[in-house]
N, C-alpha and C. Protein backbone atom coordinates (compact mmCIF):
# COMPACT_ATOMS: atom_id res chain seq x y z
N UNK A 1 -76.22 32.76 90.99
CA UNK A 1 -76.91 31.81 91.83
C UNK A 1 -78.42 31.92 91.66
N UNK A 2 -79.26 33.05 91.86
CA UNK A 2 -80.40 33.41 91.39
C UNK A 2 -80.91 32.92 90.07
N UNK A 3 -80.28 32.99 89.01
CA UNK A 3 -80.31 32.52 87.46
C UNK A 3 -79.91 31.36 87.61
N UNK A 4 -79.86 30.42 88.52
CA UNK A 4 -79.29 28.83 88.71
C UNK A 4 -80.61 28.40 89.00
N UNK A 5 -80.98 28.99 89.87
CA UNK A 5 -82.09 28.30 90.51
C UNK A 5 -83.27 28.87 89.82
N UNK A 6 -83.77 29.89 89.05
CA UNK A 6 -84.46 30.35 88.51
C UNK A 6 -84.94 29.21 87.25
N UNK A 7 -83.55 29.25 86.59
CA UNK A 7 -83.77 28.24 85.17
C UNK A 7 -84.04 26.32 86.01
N UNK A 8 -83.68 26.59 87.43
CA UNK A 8 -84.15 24.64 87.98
C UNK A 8 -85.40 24.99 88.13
N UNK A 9 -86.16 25.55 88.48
CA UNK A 9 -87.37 25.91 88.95
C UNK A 9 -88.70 25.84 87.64
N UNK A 10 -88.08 26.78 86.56
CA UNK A 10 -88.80 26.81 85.32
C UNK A 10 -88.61 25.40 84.80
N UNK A 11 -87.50 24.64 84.82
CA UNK A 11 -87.62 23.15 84.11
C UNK A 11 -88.24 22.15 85.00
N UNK A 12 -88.74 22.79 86.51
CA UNK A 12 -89.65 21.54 87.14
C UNK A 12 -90.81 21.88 86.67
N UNK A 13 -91.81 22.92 86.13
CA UNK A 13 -92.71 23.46 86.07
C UNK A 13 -93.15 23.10 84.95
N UNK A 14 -92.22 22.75 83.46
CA UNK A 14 -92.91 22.04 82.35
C UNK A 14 -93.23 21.14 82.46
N UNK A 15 -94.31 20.64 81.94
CA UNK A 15 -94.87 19.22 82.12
C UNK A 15 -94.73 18.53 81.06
N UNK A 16 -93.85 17.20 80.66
CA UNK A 16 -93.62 16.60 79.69
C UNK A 16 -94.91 16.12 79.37
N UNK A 17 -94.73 16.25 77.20
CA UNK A 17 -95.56 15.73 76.45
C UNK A 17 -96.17 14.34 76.96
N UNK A 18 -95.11 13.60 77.23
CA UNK A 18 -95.36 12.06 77.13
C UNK A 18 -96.31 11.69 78.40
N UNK A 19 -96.25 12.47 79.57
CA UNK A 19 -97.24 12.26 80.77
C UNK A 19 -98.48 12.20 79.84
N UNK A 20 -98.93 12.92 78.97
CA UNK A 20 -100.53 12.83 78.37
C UNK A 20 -100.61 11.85 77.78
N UNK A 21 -99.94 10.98 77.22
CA UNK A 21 -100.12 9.72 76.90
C UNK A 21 -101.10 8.90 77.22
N UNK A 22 -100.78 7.93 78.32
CA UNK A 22 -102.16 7.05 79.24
C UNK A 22 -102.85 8.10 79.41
N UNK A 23 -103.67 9.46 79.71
CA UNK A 23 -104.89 9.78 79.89
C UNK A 23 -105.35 10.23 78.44
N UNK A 24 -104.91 10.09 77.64
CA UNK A 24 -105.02 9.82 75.84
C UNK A 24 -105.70 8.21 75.72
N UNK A 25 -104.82 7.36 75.80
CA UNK A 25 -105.55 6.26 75.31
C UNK A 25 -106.41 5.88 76.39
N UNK A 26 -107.01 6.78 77.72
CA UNK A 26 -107.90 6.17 78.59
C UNK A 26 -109.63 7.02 78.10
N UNK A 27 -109.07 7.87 77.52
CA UNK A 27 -110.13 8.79 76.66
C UNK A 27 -110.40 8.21 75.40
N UNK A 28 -109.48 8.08 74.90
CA UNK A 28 -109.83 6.64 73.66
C UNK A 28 -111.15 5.84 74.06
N UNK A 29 -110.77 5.28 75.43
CA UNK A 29 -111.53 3.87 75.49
C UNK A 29 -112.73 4.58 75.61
N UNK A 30 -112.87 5.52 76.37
CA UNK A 30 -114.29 6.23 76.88
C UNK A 30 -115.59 5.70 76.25
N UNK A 31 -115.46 6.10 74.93
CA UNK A 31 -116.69 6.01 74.35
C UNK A 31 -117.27 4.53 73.79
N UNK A 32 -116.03 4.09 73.86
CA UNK A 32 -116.67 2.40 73.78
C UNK A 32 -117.00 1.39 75.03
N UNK A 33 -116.85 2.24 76.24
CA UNK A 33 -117.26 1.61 77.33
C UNK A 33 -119.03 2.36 77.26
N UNK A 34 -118.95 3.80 77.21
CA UNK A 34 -120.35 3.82 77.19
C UNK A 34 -121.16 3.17 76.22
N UNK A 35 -120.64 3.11 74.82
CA UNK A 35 -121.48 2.79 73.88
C UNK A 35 -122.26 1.55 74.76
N UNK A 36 -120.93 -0.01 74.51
CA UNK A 36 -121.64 -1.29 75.20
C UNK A 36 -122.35 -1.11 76.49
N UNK A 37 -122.14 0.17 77.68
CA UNK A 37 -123.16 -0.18 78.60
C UNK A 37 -124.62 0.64 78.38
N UNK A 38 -124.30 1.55 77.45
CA UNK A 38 -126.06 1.47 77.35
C UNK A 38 -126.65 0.85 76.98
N UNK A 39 -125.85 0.13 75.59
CA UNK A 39 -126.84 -0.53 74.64
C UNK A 39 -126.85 -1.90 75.61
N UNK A 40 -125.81 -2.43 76.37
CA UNK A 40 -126.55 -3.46 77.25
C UNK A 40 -128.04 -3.23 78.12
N UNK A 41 -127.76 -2.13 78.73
CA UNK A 41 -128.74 -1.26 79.63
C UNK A 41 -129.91 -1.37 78.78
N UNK A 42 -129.81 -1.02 77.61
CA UNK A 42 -130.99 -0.54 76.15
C UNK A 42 -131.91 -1.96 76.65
N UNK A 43 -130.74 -3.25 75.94
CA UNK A 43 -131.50 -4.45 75.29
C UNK A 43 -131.73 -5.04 76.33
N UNK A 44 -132.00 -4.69 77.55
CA UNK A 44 -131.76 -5.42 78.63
C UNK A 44 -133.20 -4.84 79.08
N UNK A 45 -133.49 -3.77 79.06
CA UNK A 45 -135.02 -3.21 79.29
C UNK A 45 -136.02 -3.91 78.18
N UNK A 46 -135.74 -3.80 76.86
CA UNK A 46 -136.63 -4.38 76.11
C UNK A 46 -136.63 -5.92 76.14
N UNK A 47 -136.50 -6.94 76.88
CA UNK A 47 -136.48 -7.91 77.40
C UNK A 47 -135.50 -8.83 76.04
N UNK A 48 -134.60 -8.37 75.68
CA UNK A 48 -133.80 -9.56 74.49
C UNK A 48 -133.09 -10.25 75.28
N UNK A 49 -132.66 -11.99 74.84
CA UNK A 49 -131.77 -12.21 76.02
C UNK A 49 -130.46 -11.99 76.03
N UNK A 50 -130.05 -12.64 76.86
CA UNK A 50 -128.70 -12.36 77.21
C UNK A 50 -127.68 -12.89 75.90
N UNK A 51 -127.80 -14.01 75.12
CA UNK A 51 -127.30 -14.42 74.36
C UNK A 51 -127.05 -13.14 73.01
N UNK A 52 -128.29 -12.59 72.50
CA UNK A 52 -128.52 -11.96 71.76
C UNK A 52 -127.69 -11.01 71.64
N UNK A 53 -127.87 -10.13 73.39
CA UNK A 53 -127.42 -8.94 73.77
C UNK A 53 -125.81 -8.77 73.75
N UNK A 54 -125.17 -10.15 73.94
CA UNK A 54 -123.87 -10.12 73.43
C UNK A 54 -123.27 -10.45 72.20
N UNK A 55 -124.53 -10.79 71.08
CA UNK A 55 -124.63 -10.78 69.98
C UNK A 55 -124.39 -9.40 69.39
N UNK A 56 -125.16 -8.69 69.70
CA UNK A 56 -125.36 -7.25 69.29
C UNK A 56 -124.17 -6.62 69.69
N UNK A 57 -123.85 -6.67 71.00
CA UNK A 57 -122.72 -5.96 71.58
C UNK A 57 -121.64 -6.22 70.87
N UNK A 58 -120.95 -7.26 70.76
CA UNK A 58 -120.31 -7.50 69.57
C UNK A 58 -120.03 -6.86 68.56
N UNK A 59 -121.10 -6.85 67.80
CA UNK A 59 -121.22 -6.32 66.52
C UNK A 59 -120.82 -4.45 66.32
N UNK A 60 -121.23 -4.12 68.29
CA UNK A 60 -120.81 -2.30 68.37
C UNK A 60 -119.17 -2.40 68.12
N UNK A 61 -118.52 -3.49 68.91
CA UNK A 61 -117.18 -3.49 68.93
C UNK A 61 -116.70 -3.57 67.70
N UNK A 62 -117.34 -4.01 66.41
CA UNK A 62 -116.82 -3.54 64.88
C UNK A 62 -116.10 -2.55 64.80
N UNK A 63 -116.47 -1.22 65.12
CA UNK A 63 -115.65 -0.51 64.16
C UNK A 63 -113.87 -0.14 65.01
N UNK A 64 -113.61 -0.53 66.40
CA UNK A 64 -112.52 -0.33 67.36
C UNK A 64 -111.91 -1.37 66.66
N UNK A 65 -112.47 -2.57 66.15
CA UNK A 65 -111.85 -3.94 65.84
C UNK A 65 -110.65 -3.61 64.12
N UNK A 66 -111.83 -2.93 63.42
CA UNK A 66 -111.20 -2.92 62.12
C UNK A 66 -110.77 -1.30 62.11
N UNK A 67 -110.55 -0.34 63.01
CA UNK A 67 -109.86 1.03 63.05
C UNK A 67 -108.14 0.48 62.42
N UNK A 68 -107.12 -0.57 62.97
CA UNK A 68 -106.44 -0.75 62.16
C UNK A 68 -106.11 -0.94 60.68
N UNK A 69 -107.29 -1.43 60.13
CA UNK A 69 -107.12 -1.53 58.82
C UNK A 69 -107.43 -0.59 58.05
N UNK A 70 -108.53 -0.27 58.60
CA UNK A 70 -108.78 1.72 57.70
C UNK A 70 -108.17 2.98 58.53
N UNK A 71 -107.51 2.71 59.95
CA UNK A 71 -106.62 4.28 59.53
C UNK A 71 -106.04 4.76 58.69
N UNK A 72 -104.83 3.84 58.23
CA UNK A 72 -103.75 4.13 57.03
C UNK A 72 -104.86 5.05 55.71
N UNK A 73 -106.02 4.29 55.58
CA UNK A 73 -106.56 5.18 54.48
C UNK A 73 -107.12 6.46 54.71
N UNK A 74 -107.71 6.94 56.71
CA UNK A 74 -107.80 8.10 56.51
C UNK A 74 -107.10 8.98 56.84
N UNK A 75 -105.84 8.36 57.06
CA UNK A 75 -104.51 9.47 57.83
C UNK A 75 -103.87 9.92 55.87
């Protein structure tokens, strides 16, 4: 009975792989939320307008955009 409940106890206590999942791809996003709000923050102090600034911003979102086509070459 002891060794029943011993081995239920140890299998509530592992924490499945797959829970890390969503706080995986929410760490993913991380750095492309800061990138666009500084550089909004950036171009937004040096007076560019608004048109521009989502011009530029844009252009940060390049490399998240084409990560599908060049993983395969660096995996």
């Amino acid at each position: 009975m002891i060794v029943k409940k011993s081995l239920l106890e140890r299998r509530e206590k592992v924490v499945s792989p797959w829970k890390w999942i969503p706080s995986l791809y929410f760490a993913e996003g991380l750095p492309y939320v800061i990138v666009i709000t500084v550089s909004v923050i950036m171009y937004k102090r040096l007076g560019i307008s608004n048109a521009d600034i989502a011009l530029y911003t844009s252009w940060l979102y390049l490399p998240w955009v084409i990560k599908p086509l060049w993983s395969p070459i660096v995996d």
